[in-house]
Protein backbone atom coordinates (compact mmCIF):
# COMPACT_ATOMS: atom_id res chain seq x y z
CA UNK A 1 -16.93 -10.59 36.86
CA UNK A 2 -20.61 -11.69 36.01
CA UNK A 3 -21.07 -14.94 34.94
CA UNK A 4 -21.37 -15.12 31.33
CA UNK A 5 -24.32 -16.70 29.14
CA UNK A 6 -23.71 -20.01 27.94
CA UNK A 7 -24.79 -18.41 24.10
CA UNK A 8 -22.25 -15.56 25.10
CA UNK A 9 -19.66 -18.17 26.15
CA UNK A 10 -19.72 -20.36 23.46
CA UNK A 11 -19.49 -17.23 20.94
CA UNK A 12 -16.44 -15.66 22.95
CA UNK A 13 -14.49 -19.35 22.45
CA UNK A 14 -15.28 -19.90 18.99
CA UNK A 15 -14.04 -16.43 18.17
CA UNK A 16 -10.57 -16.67 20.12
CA UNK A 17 -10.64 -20.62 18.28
CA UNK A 18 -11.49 -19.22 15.35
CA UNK A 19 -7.88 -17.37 15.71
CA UNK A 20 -6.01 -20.67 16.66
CA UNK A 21 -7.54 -22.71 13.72
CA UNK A 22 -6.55 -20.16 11.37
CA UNK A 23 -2.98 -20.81 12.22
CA UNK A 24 -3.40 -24.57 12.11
CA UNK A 25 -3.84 -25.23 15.99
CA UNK A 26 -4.69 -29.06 16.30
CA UNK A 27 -7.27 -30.93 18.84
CA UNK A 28 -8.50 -27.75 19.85
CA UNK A 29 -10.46 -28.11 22.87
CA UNK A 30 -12.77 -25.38 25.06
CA UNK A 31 -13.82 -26.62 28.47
CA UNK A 32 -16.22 -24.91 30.42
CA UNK A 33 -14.99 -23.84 34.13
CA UNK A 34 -17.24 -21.60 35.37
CA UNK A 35 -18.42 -24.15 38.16
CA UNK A 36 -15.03 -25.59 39.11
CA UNK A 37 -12.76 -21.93 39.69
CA UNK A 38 -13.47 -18.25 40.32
CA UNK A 39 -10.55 -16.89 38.39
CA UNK A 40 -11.88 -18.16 34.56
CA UNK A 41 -15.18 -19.26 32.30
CA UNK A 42 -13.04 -21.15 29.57
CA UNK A 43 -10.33 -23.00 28.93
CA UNK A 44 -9.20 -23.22 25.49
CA UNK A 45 -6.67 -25.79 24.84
CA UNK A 46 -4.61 -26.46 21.76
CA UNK A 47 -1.54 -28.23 20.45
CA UNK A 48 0.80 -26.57 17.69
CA UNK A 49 3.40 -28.97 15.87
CA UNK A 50 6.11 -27.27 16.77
CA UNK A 51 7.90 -24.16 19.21
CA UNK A 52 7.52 -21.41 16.19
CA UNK A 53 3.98 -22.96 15.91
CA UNK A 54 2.89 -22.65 19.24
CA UNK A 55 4.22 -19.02 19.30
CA UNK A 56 2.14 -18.35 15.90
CA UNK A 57 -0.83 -19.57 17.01
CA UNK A 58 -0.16 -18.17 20.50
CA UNK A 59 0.28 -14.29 18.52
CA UNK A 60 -2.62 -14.91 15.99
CA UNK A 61 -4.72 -15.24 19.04
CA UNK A 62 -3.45 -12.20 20.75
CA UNK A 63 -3.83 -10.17 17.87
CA UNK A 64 -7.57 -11.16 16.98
CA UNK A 65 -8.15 -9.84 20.48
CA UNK A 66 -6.28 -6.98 20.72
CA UNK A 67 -8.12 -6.18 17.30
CA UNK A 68 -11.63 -5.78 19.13
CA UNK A 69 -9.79 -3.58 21.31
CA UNK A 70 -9.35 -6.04 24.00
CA UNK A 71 -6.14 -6.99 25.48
CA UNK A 72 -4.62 -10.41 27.18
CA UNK A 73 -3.72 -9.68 30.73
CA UNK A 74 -0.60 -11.37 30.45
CA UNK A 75 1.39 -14.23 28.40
CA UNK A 76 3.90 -16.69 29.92
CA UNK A 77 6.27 -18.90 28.14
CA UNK A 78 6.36 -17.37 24.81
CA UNK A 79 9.88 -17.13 24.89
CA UNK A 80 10.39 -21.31 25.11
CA UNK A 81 7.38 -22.16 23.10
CA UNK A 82 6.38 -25.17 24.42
CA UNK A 83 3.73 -24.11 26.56
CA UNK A 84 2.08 -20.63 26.07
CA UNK A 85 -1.11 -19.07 28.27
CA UNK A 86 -2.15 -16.39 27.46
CA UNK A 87 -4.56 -14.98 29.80
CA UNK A 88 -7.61 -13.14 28.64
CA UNK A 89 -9.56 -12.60 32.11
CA UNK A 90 -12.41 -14.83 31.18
CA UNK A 91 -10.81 -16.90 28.98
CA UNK A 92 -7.25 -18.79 29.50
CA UNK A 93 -5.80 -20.12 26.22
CA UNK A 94 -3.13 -22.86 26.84
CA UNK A 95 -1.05 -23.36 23.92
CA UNK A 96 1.30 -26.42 23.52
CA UNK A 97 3.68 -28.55 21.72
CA UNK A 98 2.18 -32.17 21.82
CA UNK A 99 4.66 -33.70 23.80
CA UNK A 100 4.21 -31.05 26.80
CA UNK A 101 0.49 -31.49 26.09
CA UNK A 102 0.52 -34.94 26.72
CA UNK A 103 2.71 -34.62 29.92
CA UNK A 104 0.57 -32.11 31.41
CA UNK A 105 -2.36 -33.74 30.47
CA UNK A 106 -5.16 -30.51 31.31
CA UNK A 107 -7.85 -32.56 30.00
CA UNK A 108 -7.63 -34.82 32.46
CA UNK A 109 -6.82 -32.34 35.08
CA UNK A 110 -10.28 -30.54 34.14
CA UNK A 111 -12.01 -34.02 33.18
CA UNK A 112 -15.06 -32.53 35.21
CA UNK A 113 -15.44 -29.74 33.41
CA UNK A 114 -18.42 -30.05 30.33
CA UNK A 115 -16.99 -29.17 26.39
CA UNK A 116 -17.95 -26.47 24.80
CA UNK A 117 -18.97 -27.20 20.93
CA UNK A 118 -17.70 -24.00 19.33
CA UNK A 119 -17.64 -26.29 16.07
CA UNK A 120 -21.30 -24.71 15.12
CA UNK A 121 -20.20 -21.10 16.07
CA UNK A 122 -16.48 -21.46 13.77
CA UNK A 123 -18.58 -22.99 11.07
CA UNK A 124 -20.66 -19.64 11.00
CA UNK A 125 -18.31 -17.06 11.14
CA UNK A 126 -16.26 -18.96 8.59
């Protein structure tokens, strides 16, 4: 998979953000990892208050996706909705309840990995 532009990058997260936020997705974080693995550019990282949250934002993401045609690879733990990837070949989404968040801790597992500000992208497509 070519490596993407950073302009094209940053778009691509704020669009699949854009889809969290809209369902309420807190600390919403993208980390750039095209330096540190082969198999993604992004990760997108977000907490939702609850199970049903998690799986709303987890579906409002799929769907905004699957509406440009596109289509996630796969999704895992949907059913328990405390943590739910959803893998969209380029871009991993990890969504989870805060207290599986915070025992995880991905941030800190990808603490080398730079931030991507899609905060100027959402704000323009808003």
């Amino acid at each position: 998979m070519p490596e993407a532009t950073d302009a094209a990058q940053r778009q691509r997260a704020a669009f699949i953000a854009n889809a969290a936020l809209d369902k309420k997705a807190e600390r919403l974080v993208a980390l750039d990892v095209r330096r540190l693995t082969s198999y993604a550019d992004t990760l997108i990282i977000a907490s939702g208050t609850s199970d049903r949250h998690a799986r709303a934002i987890a579906d409002a993401v799929s769907e905004a996706v699957t509406a440009r045609g596109e289509h996630p690879l796969g999704v895992e733990g949907y059913e328990e909705g405390r943590w739910v990837l959803i893998d969209l070949g380029d871009v991993i989404v990890h969504v989870f309840r805060p207290d599986v968040r915070e025992e995880y801790d991905l941030e800190r597992l990808w603490s080398d990995a730079p931030t991507i500000d899609v905060g100027a992208e959402v704000a323009a497509s808003a």
